[in-house]
C-alpha atoms as a PDB file:
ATOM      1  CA  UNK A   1    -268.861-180.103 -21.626  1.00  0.00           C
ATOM      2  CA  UNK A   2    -272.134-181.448 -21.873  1.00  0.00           C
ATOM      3  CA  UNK A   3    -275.037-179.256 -22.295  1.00  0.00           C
ATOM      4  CA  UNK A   4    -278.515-180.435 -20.042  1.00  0.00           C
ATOM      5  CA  UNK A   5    -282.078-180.209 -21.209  1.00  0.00           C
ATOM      6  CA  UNK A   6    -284.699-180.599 -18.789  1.00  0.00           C
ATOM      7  CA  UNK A   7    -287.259-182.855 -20.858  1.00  0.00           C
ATOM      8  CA  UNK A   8    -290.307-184.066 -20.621  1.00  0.00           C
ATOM      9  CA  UNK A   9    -291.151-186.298 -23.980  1.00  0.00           C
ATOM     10  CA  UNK A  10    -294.905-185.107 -23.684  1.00  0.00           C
ATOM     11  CA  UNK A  11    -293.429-181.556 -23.751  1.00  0.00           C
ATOM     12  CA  UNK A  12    -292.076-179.246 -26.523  1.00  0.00           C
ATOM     13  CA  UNK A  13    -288.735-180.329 -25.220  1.00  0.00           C
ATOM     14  CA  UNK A  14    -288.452-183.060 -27.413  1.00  0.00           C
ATOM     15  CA  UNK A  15    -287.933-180.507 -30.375  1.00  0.00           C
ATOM     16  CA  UNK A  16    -285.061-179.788 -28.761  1.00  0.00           C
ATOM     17  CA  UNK A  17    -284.081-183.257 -28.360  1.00  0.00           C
ATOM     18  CA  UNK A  18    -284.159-183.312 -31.675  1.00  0.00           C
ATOM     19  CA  UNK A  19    -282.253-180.573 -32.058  1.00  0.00           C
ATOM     20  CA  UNK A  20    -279.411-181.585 -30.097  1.00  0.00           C
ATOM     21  CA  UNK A  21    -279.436-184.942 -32.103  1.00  0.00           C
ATOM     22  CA  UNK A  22    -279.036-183.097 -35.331  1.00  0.00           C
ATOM     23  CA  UNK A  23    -276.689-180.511 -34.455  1.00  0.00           C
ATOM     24  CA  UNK A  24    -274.695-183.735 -32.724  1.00  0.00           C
ATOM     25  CA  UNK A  25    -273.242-181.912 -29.439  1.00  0.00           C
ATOM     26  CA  UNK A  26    -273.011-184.021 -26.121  1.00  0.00           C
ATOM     27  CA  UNK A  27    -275.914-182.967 -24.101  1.00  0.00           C
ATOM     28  CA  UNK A  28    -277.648-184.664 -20.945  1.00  0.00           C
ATOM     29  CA  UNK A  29    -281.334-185.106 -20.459  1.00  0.00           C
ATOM     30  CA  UNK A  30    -282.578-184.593 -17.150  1.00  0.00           C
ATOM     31  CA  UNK A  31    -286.621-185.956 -16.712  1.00  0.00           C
ATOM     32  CA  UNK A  32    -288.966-183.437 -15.317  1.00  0.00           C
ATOM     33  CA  UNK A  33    -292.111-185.247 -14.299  1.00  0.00           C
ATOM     34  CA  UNK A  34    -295.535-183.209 -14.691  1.00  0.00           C
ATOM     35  CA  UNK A  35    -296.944-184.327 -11.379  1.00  0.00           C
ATOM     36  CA  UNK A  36    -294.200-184.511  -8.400  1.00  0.00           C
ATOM     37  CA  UNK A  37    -294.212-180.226  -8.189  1.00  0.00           C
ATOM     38  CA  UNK A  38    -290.672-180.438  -9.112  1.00  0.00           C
ATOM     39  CA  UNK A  39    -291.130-178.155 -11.711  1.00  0.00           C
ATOM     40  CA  UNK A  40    -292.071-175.697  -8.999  1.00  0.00           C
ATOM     41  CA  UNK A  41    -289.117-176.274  -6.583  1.00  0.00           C
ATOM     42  CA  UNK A  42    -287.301-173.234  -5.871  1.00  0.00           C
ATOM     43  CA  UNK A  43    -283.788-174.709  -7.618  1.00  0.00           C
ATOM     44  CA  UNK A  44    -285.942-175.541 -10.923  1.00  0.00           C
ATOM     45  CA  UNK A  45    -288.178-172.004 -10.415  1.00  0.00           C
ATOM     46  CA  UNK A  46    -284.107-170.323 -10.379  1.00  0.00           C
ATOM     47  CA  UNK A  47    -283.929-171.288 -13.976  1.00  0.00           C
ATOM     48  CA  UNK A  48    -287.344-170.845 -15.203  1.00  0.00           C
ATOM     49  CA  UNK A  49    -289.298-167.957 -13.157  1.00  0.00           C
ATOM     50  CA  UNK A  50    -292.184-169.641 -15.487  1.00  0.00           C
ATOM     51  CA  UNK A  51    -292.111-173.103 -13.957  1.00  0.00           C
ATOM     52  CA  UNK A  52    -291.968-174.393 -17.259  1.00  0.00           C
ATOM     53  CA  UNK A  53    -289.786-176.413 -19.854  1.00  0.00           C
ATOM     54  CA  UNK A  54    -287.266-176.823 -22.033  1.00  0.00           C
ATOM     55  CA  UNK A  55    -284.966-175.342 -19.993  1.00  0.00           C
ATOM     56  CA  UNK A  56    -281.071-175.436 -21.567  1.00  0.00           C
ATOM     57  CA  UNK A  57    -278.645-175.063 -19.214  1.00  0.00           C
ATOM     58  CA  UNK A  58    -274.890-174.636 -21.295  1.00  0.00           C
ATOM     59  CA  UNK A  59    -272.052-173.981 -18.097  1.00  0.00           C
ATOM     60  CA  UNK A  60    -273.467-170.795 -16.626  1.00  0.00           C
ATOM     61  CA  UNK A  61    -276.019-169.838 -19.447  1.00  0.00           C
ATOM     62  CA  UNK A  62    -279.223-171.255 -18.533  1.00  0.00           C
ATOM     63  CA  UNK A  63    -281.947-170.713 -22.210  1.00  0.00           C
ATOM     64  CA  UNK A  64    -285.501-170.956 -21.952  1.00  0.00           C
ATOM     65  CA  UNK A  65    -287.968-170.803 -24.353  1.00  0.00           C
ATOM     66  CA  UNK A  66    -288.034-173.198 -27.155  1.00  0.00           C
ATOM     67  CA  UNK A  67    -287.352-171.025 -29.982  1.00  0.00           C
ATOM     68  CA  UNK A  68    -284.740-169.009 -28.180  1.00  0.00           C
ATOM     69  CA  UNK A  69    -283.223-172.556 -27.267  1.00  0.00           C
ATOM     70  CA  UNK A  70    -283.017-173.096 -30.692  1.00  0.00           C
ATOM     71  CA  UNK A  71    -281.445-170.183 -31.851  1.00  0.00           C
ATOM     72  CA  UNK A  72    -279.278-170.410 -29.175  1.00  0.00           C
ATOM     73  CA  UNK A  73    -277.855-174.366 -29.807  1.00  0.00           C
ATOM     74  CA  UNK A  74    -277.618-173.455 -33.772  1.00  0.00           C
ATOM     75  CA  UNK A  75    -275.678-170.683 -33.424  1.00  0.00           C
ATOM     76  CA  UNK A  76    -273.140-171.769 -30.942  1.00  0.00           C
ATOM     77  CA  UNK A  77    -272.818-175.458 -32.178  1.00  0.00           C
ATOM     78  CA  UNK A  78    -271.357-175.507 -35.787  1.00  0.00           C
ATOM     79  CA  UNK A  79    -269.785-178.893 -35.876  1.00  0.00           C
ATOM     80  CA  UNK A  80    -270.013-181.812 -37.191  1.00  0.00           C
ATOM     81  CA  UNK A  81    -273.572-180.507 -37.927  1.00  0.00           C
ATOM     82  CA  UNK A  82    -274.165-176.854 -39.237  1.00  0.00           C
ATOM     83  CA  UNK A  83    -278.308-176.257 -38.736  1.00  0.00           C
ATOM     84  CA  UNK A  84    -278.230-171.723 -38.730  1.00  0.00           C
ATOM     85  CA  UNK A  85    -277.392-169.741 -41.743  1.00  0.00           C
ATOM     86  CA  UNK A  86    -274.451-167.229 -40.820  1.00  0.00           C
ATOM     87  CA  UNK A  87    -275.293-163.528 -39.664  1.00  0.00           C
ATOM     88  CA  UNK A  88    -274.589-162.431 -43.081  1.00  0.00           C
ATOM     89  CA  UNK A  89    -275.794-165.229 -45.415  1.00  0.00           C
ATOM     90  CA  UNK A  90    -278.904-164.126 -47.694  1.00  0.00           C
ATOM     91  CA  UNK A  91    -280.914-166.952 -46.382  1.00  0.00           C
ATOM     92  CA  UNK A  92    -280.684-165.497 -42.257  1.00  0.00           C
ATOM     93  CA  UNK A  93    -283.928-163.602 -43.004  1.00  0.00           C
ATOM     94  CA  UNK A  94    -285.900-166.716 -44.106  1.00  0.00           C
ATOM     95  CA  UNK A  95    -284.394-168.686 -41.281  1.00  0.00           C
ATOM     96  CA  UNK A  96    -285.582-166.095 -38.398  1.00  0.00           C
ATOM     97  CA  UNK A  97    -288.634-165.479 -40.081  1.00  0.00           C
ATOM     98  CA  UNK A  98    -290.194-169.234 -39.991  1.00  0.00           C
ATOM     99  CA  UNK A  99    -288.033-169.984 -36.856  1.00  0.00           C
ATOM    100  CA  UNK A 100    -290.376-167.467 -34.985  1.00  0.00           C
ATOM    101  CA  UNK A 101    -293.409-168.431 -37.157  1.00  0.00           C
ATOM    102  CA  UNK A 102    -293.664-171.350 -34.456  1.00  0.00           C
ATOM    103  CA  UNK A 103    -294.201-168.993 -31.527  1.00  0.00           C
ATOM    104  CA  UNK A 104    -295.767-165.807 -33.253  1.00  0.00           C
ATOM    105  CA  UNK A 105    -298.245-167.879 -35.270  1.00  0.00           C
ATOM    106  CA  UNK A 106    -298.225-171.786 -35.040  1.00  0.00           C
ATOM    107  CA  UNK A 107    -298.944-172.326 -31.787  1.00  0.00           C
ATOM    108  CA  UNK A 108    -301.504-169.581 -30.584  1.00  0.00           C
ATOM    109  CA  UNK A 109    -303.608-170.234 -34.050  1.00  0.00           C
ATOM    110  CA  UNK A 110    -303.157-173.858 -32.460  1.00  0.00           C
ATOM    111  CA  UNK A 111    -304.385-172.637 -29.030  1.00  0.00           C
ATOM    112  CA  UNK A 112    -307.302-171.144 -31.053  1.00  0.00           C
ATOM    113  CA  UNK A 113    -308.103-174.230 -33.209  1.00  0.00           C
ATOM    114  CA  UNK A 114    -308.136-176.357 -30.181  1.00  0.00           C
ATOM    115  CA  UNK A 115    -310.106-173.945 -27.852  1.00  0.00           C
ATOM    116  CA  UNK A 116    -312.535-173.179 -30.598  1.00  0.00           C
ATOM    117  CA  UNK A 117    -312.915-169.318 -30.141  1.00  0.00           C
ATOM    118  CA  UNK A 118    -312.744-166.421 -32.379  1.00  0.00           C
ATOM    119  CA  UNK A 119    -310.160-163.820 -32.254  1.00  0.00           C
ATOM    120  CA  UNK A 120    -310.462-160.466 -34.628  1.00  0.00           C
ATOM    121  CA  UNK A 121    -308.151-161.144 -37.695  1.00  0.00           C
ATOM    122  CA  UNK A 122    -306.690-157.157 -37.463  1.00  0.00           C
ATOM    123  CA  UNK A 123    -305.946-157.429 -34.000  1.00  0.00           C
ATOM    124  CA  UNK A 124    -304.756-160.996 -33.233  1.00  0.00           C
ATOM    125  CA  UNK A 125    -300.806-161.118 -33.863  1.00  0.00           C
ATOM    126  CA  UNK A 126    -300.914-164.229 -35.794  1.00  0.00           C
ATOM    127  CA  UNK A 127    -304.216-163.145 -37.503  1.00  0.00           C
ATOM    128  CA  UNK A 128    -306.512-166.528 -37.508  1.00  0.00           C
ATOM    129  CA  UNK A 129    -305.612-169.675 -37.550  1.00  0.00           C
ATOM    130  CA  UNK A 130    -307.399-170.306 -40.957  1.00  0.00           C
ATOM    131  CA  UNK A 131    -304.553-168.224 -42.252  1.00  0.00           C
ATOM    132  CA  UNK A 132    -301.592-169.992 -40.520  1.00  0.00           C
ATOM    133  CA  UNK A 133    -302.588-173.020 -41.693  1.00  0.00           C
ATOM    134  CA  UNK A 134    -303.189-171.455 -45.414  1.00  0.00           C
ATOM    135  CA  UNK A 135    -299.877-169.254 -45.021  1.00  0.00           C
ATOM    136  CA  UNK A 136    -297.816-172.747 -43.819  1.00  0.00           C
ATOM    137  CA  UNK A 137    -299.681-174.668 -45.981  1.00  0.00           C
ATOM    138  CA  UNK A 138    -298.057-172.365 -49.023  1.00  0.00           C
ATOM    139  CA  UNK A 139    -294.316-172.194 -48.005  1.00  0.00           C
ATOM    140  CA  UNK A 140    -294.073-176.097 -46.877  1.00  0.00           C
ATOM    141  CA  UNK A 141    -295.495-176.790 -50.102  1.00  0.00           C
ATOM    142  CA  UNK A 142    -292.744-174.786 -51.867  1.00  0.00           C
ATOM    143  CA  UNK A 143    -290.043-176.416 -49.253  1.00  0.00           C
ATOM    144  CA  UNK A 144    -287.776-178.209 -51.675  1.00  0.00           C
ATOM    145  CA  UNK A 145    -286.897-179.953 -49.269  1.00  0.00           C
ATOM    146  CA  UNK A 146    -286.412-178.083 -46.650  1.00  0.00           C
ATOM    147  CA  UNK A 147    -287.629-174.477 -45.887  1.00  0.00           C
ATOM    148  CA  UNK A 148    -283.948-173.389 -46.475  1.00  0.00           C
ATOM    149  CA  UNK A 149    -284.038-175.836 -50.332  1.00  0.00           C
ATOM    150  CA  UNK A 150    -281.262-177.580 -49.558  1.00  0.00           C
ATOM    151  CA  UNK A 151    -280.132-176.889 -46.396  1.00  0.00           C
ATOM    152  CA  UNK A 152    -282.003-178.379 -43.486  1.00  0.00           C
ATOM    153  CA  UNK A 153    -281.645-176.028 -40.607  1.00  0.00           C
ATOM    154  CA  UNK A 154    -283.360-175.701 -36.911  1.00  0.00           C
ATOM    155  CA  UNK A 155    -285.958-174.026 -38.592  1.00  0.00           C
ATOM    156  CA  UNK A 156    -287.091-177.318 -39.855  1.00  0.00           C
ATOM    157  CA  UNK A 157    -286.881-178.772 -36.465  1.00  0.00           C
ATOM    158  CA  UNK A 158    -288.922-176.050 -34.774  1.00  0.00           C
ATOM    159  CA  UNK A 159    -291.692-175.757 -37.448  1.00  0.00           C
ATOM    160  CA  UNK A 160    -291.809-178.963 -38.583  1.00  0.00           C
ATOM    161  CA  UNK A 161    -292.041-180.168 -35.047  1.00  0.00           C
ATOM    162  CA  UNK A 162    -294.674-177.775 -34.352  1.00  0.00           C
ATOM    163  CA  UNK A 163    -296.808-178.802 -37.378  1.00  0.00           C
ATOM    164  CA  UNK A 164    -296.413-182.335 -36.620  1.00  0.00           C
ATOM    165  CA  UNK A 165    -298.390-181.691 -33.447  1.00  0.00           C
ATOM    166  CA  UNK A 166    -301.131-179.385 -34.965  1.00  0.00           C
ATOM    167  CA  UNK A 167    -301.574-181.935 -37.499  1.00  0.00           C
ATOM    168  CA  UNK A 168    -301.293-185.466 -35.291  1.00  0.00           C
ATOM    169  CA  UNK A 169    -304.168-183.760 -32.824  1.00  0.00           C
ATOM    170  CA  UNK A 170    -306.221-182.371 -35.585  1.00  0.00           C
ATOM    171  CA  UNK A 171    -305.742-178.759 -34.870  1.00  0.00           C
ATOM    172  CA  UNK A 172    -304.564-178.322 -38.628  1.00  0.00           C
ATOM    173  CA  UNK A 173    -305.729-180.175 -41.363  1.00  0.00           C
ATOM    174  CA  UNK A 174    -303.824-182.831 -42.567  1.00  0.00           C
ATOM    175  CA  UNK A 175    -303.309-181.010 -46.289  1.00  0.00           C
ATOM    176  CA  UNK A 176    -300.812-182.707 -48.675  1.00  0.00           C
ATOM    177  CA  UNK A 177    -298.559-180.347 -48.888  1.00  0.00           C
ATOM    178  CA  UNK A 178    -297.858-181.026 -44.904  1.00  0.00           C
ATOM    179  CA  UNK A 179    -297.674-184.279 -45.195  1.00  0.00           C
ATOM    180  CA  UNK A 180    -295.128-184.772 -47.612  1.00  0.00           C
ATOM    181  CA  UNK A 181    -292.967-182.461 -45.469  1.00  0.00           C
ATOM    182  CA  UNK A 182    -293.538-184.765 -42.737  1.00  0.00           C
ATOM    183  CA  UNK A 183    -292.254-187.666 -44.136  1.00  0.00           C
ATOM    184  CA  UNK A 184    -289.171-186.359 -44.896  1.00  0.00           C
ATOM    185  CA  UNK A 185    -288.593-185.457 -41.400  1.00  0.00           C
ATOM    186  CA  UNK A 186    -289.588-188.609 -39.892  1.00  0.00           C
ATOM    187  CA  UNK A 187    -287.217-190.070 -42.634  1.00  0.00           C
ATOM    188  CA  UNK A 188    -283.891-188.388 -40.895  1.00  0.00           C
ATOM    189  CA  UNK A 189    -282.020-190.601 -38.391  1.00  0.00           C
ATOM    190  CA  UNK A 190    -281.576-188.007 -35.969  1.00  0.00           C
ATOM    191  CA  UNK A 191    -285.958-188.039 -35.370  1.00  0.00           C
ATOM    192  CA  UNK A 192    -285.868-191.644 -35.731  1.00  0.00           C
ATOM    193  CA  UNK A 193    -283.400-191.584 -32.770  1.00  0.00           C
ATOM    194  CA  UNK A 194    -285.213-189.118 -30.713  1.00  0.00           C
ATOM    195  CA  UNK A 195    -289.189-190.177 -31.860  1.00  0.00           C
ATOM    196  CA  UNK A 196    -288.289-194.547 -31.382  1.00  0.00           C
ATOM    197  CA  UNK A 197    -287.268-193.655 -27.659  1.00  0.00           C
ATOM    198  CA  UNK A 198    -289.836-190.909 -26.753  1.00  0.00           C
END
């Protein structure tokens, strides 16, 4: 059975595009336009109370969220392409950890890059975005290649798609250690599938 991801290519769907390509499990896109209210319909508004996508829908699970989405595909889908660490395997806590780095710090300290305004380091969850980009900055440099060494995992997908943004609109510097990460991604056919059709 096919999975179906409502997708919108200017949308953070397309990491899960991407995602789907990697893990390699038959899915279906179905196009949500921005501008026809169908994303406020009552039968979309039934899987997302939010009115918003990615929405996964696998049989009778319906996933929203993009990071949840993500956990979600990589867990269940194991074959032909393996992109989560196992619940006991030493590198789990490293996975979660920069899998929710996207949500938790990436994109508000890219909300407050692009809005310009000042949030108190001690009380803002993801503490500036001076020291997102300074904390990413110093694991992507260390990713060798991935964040996982050699194991390339939805993690990469997530984050990387996530910085790829920040950086392509300016909202994060466009530091070396970034872009050398980016290239690698862009170098994997399963982006150059998703990223040549977008």
């Amino acid at each position: 059975m096919r999975v179906k991801l409502y997708h919108n290519p200017q949308s953070r769907a397309v990491m899960v595009h991407w995602l789907l390509e990697e893990i390699g499990c038959p899915y279906e896109l179905v196009p949500v336009q921005y501008d026809d209210g169908s994303m406020r319909s009552e039968s979309f508004l039934a899987l997302n109370p939010m009115g918003k996508i990615p929405v996964l829908v696998d049989g009778e699970t319906v996933v929203t969220e993009t990071v949840a989405i993500a956990l979600y595909l990589a867990d269940k889908f194991k074959t032909p392409n393996d992109l989560a660490p196992a619940i006991d395997d030493a590198t789990r806590g490293d996975y979660l950890r920069w899998i929710a780095f996207q949500s938790g710090a990436v994109e508000p300290a890219m909300m407050q890059a692009g809005a310009k305004f000042e949030a108190k380091r001690e009380t803002a969850g993801w503490g500036s975005a001076e020291l997102v980009v300074d904390v990413l900055e110093q694991r992507i440099s260390g990713a060798n290649p991935w964040l996982l060494v050699d194991k390339f995992s939805a993690a990469d997908v997530v984050l990387g798609g996530s910085l790829s943004w920040a950086v392509g609109w300016k909202l994060f510097p466009a530091r070396p250690g970034f872009a050398a990460y980016l290239e690698r991604l862009s170098e994997r056919p399963a982006y150059k599938r998703v990223f040549g059709s977008e």
